[in-house]
Protein backbone atom coordinates (compact mmCIF):
# COMPACT_ATOMS: atom_id res chain seq x y z
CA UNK A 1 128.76 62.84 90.85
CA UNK A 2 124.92 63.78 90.70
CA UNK A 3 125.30 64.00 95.12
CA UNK A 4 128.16 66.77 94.61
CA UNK A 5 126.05 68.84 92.20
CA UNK A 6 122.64 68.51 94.32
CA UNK A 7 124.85 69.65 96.72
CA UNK A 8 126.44 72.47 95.10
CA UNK A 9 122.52 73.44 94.16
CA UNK A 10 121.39 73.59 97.64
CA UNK A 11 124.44 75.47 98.48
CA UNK A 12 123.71 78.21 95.76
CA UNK A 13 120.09 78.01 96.85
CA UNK A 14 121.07 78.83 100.60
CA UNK A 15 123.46 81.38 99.76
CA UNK A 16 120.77 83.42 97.38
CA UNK A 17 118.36 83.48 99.79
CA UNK A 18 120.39 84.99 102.66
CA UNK A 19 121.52 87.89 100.06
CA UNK A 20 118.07 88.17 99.58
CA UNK A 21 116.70 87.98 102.81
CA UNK A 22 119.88 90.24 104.26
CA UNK A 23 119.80 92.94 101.44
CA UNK A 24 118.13 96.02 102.27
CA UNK A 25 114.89 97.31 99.96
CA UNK A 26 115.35 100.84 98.10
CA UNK A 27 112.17 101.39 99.46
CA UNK A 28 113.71 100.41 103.25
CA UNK A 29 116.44 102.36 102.76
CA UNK A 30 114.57 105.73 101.34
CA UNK A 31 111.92 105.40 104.24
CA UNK A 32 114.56 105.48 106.24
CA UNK A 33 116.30 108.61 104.54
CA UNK A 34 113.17 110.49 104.90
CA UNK A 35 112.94 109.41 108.68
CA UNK A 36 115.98 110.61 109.71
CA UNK A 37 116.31 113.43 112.28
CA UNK A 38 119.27 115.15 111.44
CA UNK A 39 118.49 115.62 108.05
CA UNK A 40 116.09 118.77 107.45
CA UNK A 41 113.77 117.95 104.42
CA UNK A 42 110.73 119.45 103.13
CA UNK A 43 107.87 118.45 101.40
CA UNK A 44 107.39 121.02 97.97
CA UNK A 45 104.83 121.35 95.29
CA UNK A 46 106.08 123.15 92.40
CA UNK A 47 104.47 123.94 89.40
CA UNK A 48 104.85 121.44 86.45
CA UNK A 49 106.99 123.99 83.88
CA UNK A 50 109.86 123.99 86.33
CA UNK A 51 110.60 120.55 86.76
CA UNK A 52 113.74 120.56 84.86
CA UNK A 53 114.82 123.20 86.81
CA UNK A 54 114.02 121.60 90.33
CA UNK A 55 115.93 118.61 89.65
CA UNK A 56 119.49 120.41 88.50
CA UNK A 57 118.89 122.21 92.26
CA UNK A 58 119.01 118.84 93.92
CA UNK A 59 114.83 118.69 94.41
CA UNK A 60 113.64 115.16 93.97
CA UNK A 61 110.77 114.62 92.41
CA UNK A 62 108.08 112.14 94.08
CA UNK A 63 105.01 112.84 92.22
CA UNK A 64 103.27 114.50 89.04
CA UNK A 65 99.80 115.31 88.62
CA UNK A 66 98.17 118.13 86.31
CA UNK A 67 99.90 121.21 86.26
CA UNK A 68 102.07 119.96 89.85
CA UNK A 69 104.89 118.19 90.93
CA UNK A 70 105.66 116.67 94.07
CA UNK A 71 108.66 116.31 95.72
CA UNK A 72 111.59 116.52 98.42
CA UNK A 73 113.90 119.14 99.00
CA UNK A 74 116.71 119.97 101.20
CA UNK A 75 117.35 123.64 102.78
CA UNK A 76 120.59 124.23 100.31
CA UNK A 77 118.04 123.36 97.22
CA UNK A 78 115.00 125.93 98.52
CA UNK A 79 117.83 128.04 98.69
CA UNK A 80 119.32 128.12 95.59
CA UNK A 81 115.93 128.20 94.00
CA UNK A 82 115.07 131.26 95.59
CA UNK A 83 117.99 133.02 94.76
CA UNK A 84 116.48 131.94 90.85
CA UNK A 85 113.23 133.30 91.96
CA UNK A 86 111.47 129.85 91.91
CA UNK A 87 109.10 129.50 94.58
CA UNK A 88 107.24 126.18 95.39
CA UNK A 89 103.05 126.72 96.02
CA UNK A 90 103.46 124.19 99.24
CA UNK A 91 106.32 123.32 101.70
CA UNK A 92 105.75 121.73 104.48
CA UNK A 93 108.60 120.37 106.94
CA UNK A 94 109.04 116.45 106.32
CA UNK A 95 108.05 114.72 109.50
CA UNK A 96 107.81 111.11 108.03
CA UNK A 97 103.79 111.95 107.15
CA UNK A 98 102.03 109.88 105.15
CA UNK A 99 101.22 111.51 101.48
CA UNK A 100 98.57 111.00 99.45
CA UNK A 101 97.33 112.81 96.09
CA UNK A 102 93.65 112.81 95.49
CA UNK A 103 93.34 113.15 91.49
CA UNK A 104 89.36 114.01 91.05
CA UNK A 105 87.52 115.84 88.57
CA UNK A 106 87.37 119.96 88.41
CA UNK A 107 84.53 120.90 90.82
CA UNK A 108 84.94 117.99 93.02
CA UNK A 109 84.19 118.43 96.54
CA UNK A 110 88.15 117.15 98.20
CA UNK A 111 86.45 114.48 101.42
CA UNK A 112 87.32 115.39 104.50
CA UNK A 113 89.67 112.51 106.73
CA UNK A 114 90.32 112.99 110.21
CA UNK A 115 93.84 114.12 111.58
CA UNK A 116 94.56 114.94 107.75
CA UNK A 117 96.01 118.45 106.52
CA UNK A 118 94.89 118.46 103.53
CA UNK A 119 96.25 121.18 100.92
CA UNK A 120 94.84 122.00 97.62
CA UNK A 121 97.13 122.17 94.99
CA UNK A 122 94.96 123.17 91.64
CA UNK A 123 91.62 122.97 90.50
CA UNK A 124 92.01 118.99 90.30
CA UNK A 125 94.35 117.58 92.69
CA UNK A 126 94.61 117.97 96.68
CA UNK A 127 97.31 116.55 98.90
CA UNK A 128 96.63 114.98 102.13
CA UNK A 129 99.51 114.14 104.65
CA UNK A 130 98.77 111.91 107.46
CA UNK A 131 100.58 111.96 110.70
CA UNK A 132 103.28 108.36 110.42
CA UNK A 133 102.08 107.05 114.10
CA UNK A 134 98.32 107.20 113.23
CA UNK A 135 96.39 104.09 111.31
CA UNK A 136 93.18 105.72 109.24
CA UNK A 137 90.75 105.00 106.42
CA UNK A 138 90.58 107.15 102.86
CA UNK A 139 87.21 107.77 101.87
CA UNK A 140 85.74 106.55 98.64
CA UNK A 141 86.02 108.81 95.90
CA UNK A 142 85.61 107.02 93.23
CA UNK A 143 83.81 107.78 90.16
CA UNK A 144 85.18 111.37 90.48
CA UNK A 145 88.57 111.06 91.70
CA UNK A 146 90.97 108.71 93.42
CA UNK A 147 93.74 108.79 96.26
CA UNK A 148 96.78 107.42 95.31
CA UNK A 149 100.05 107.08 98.01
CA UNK A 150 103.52 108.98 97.24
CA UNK A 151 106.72 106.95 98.06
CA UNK A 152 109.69 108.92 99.00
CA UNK A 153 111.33 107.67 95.95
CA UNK A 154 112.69 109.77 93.12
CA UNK A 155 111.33 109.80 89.47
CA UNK A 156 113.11 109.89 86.65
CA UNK A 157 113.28 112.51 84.37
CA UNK A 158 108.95 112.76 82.34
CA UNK A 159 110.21 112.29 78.57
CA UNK A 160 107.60 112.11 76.00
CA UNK A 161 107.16 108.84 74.41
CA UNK A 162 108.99 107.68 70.75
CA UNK A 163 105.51 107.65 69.68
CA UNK A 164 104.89 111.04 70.34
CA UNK A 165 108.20 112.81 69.08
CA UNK A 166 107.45 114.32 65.34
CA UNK A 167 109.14 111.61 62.90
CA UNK A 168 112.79 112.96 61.01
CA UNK A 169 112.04 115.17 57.82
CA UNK A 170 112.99 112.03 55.54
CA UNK A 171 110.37 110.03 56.77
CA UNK A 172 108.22 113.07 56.29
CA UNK A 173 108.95 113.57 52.38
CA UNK A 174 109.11 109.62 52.00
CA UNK A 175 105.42 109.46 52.99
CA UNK A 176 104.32 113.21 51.06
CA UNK A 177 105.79 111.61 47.80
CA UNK A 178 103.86 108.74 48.62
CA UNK A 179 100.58 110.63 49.26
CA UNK A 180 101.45 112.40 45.89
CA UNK A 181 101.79 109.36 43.66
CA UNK A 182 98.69 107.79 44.94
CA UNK A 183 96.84 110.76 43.79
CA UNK A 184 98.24 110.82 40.43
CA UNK A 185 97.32 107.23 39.99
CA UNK A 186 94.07 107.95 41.67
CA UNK A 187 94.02 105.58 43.92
């Protein structure tokens, strides 16, 4: 009996790591999206206060820095938002770049990196797209700002955190009687 279930383990063992090995990445699989020729995307920067907006037209969003959002869009979705008179600050045709944000610190000077197109976005953020068939080196920026990389994957919806939401009215009154009693008692 304990040979049949070593063997059933090995067999379970096998069998999850061809799934594993054979199952394609989201990452894979939205690289590959991005990549495709057929498919005319752009690269958009919108600002911030629209984001709702962008997403029910189909833009997904890749990025968010102060005041910006980066993302993808599809000719039927620029459309659509122009016809709403919503204009992105950037677009650029998708060519399977590489995209980086440089956060940094108002009055920082944005480095300069070689075969870069680098676009400045607002008084604190730049974005730098690469060409996909080049290797390269970021500069340092660090302590006044730092590059960070931009997956072609869609974030969800920004929603602010529990903490942050104002607490019901009853909790509200609960804690004002509270603050009342204690000064009647003094305390």
């Amino acid at each position: 009996m304990r040979a049949r279930s070593l063997m059933v383990q090995r067999l379970l063992t096998i069998a999850f790591l061809l799934a594993a090995l054979g199952s394609r990445s989201r990452r894979l699989m939205a690289a590959e999206c991005a990549a495709d020729a057929g498919a005319e995307r752009w690269i958009v920067a919108f600002p911030a206060e629209v984001e709702p907006g962008l997403r029910a037209e189909g833009v997904e969003i890749w990025d968010r820095d102060e005041g910006v959002v980066i993302g993808g869009a599809g000719p039927a979705a620029l459309q659509s938002l122009a016809e709403l008179k919503i204009e992105p600050r950037l677009r650029l045709r998708d060519e399977g770049q590489w995209i980086y944000l440089l956060s940094h610190a108002e009055g920082f000077a944005a480095p300069l990196v070689p075969e870069a197109a680098t676009y400045t976005l607002g008084p604190t953020s730049a974005l730098y797209l690469l060409p996909p068939d080049r290797s390269f080196e970021l500069p340092r920026a660090r302590p006044f700002g730092g590059f960070r990389g931009v997956p072609r994957i869609g974030l969800p919806e920004s929603k602010p955190h529990a903490a942050d939401i104002p607490a019901p009215r009853s909790i509200k009154a609960a804690d004002d009687l509270k603050d009342k009693a204690s000064a009647l008692l003094g305390g």
